[in-house]
N, C-alpha and C. Protein backbone atom coordinates (compact mmCIF):
# COMPACT_ATOMS: atom_id res chain seq x y z
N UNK A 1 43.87 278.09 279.71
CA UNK A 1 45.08 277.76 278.98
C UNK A 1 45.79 276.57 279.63
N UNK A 2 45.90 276.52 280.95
CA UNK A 2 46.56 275.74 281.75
C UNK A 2 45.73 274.10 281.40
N UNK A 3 44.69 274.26 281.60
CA UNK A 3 43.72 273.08 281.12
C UNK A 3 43.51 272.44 280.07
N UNK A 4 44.12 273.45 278.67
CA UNK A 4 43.81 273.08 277.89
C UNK A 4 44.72 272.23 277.69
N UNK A 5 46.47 272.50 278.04
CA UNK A 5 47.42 271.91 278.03
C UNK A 5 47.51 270.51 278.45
N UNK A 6 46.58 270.73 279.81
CA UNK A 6 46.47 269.41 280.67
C UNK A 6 45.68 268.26 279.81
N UNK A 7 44.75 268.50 279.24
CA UNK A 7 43.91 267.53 278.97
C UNK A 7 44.49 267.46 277.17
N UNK A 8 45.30 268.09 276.89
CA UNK A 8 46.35 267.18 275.62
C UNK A 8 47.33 266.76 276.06
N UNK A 9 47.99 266.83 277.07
CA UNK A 9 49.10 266.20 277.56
C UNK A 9 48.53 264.11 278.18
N UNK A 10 47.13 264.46 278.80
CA UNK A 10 46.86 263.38 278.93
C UNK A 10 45.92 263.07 278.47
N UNK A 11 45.58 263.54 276.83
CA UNK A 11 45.10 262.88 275.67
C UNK A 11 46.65 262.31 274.93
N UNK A 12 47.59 262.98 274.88
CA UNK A 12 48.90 262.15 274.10
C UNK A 12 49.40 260.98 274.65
N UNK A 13 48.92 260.94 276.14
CA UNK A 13 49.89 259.90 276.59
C UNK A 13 49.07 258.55 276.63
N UNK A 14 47.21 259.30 277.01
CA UNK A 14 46.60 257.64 276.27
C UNK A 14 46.79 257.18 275.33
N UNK A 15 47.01 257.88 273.86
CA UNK A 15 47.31 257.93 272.86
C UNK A 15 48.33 256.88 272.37
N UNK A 16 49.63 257.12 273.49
CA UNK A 16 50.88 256.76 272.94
C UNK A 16 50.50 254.69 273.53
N UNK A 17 50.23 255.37 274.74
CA UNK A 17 49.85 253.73 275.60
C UNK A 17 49.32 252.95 274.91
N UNK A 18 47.97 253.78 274.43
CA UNK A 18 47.16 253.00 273.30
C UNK A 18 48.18 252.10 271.84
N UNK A 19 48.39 252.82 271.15
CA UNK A 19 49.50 252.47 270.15
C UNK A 19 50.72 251.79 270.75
N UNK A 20 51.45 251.95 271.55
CA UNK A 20 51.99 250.62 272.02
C UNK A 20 51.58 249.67 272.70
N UNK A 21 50.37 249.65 273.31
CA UNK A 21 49.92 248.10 273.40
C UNK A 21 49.11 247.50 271.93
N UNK A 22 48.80 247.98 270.99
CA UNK A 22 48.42 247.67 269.54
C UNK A 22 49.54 247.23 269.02
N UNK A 23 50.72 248.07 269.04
CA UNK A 23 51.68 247.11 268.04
C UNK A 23 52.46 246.27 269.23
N UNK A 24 52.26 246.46 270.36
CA UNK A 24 52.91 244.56 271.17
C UNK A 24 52.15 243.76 270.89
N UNK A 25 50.44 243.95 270.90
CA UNK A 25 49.38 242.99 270.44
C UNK A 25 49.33 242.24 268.99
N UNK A 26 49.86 243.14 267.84
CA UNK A 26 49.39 242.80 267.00
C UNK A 26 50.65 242.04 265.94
N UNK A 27 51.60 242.00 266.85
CA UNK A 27 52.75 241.14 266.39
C UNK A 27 53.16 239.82 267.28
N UNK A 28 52.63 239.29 267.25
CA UNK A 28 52.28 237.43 268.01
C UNK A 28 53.49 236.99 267.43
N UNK A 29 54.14 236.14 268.41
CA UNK A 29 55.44 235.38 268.07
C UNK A 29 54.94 233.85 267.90
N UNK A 30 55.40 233.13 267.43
CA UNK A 30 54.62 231.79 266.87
C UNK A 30 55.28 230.73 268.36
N UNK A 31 54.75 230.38 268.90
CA UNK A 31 55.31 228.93 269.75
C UNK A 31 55.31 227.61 269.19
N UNK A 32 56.53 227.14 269.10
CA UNK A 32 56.23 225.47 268.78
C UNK A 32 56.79 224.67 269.86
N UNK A 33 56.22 223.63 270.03
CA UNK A 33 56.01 223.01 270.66
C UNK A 33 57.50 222.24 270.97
N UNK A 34 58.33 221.44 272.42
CA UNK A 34 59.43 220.99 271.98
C UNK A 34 59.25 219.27 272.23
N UNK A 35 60.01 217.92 271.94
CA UNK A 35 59.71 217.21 271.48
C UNK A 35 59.84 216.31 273.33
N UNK A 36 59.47 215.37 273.38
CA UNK A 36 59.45 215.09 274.76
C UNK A 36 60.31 214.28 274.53
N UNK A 37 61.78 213.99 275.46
CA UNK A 37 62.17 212.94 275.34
C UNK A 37 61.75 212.02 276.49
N UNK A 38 62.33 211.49 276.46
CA UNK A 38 62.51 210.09 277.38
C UNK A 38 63.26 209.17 277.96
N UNK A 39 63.38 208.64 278.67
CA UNK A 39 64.05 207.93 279.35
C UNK A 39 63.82 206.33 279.98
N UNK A 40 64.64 205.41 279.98
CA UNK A 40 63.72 204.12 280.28
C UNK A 40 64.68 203.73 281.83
N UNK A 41 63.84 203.68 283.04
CA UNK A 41 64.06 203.32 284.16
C UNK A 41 63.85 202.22 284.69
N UNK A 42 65.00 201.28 284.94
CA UNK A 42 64.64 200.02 285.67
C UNK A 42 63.81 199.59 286.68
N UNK A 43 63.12 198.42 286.22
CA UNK A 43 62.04 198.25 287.18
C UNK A 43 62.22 198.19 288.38
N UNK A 44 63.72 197.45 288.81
CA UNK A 44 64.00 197.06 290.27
C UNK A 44 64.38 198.34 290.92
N UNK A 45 65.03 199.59 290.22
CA UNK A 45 64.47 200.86 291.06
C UNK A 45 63.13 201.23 291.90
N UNK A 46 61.74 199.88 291.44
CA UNK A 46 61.02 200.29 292.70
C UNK A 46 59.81 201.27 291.69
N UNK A 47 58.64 202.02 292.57
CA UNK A 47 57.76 202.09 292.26
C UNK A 47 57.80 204.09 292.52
N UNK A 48 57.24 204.73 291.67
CA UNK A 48 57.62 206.15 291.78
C UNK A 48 56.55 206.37 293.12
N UNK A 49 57.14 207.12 293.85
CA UNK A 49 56.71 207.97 295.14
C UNK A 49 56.53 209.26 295.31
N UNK A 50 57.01 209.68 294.24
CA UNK A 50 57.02 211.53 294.68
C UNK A 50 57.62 212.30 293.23
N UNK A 51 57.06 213.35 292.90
CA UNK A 51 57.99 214.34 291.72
C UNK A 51 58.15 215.25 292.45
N UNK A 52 59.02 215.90 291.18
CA UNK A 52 59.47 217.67 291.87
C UNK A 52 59.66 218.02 290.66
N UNK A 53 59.92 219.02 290.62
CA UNK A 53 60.34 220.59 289.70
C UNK A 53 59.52 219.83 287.86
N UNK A 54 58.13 219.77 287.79
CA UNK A 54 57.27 219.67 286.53
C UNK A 54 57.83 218.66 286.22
N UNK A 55 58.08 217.44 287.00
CA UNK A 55 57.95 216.27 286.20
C UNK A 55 59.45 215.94 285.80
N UNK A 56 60.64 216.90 286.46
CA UNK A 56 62.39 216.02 286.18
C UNK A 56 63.01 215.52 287.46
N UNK A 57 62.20 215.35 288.57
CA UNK A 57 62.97 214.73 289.43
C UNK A 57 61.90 213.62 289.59
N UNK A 58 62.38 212.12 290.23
CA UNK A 58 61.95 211.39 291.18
C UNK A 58 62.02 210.67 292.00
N UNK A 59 61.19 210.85 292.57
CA UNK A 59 61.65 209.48 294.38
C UNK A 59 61.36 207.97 294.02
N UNK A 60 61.78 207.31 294.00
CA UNK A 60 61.46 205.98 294.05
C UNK A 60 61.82 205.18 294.89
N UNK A 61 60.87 203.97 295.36
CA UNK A 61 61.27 203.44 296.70
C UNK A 61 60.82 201.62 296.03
N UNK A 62 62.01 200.90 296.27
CA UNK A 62 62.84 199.66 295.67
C UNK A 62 61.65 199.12 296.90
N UNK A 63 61.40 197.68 296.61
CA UNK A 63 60.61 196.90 297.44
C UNK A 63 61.86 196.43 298.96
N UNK A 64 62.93 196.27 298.51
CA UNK A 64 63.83 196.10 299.63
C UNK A 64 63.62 197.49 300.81
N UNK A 65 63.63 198.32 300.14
CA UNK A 65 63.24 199.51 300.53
C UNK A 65 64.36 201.11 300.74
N UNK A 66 65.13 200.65 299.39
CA UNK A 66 65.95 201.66 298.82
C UNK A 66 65.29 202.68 298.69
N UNK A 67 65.79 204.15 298.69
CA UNK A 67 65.05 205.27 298.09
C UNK A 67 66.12 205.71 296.77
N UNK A 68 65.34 206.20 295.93
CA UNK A 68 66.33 206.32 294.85
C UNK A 68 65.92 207.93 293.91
N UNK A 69 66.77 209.06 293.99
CA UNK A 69 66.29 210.29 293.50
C UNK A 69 66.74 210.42 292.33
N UNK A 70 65.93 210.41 291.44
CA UNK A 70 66.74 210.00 289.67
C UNK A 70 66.64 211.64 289.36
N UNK A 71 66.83 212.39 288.82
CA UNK A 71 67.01 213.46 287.69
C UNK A 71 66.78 213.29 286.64
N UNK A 72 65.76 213.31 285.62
CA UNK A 72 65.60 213.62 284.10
C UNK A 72 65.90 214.32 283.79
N UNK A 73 67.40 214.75 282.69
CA UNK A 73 67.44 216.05 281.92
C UNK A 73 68.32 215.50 280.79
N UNK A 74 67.34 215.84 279.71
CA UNK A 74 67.67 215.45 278.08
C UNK A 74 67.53 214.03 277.99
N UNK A 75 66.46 213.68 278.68
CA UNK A 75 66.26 212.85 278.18
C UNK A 75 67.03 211.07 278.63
N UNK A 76 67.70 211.75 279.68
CA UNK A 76 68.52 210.47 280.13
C UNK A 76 68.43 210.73 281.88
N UNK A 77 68.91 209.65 282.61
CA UNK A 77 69.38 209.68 284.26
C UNK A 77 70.77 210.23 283.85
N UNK A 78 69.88 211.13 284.63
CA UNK A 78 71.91 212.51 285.00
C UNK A 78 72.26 212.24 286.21
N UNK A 79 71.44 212.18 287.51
CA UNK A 79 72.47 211.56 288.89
C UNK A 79 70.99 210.50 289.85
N UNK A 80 71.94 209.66 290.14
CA UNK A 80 70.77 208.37 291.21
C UNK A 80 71.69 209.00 292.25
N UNK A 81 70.67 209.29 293.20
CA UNK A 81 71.33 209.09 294.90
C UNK A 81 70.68 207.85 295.51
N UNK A 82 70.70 207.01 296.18
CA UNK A 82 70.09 206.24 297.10
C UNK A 82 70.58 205.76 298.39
N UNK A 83 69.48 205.43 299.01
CA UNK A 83 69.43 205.26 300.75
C UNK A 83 68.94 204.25 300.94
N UNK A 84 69.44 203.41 301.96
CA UNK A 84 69.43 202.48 302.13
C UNK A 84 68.46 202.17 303.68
């Protein structure tokens, strides 16, 4: 009796596992894609040296030999630091 209990208790619960990973599986959310912007950086800022965080930060180093840390976000320069 005790067994029989056991092995429907963990026949229901594969059961249930089963059926909720079927309906998380079988309802796909659509991804679209988002649009890249851009930004146009002066040449005399120098030649890129380094990224960070996927491609929105960068180092750039001026032929005088400025360093210059630009920020990409939306599409524009949000802050220049530079060193001299």
């Amino acid at each position: 009796m005790k067994l029989t209990r056991v092995v429907v208790h963990i026949t229901l619960l594969l059961a249930a596992f089963g059926l909720g990973w079927h309906l998380g599986t079988s309802q796909t959310s659509k991804v679209h894609a988002q649009n890249m912007k851009s930004a146009t950086i002066p040449k005399a800022w120098g030649a890129v040296k380094a990224t960070g965080l996927n491609g929105t930060y960068y180092v750039l180093e001026a032929p005088d030999g400025t360093i210059r840390v630009v920020a990409m976000e939306g599409g524009g320069v949000v802050a220049t630091a530079s060193r001299n």
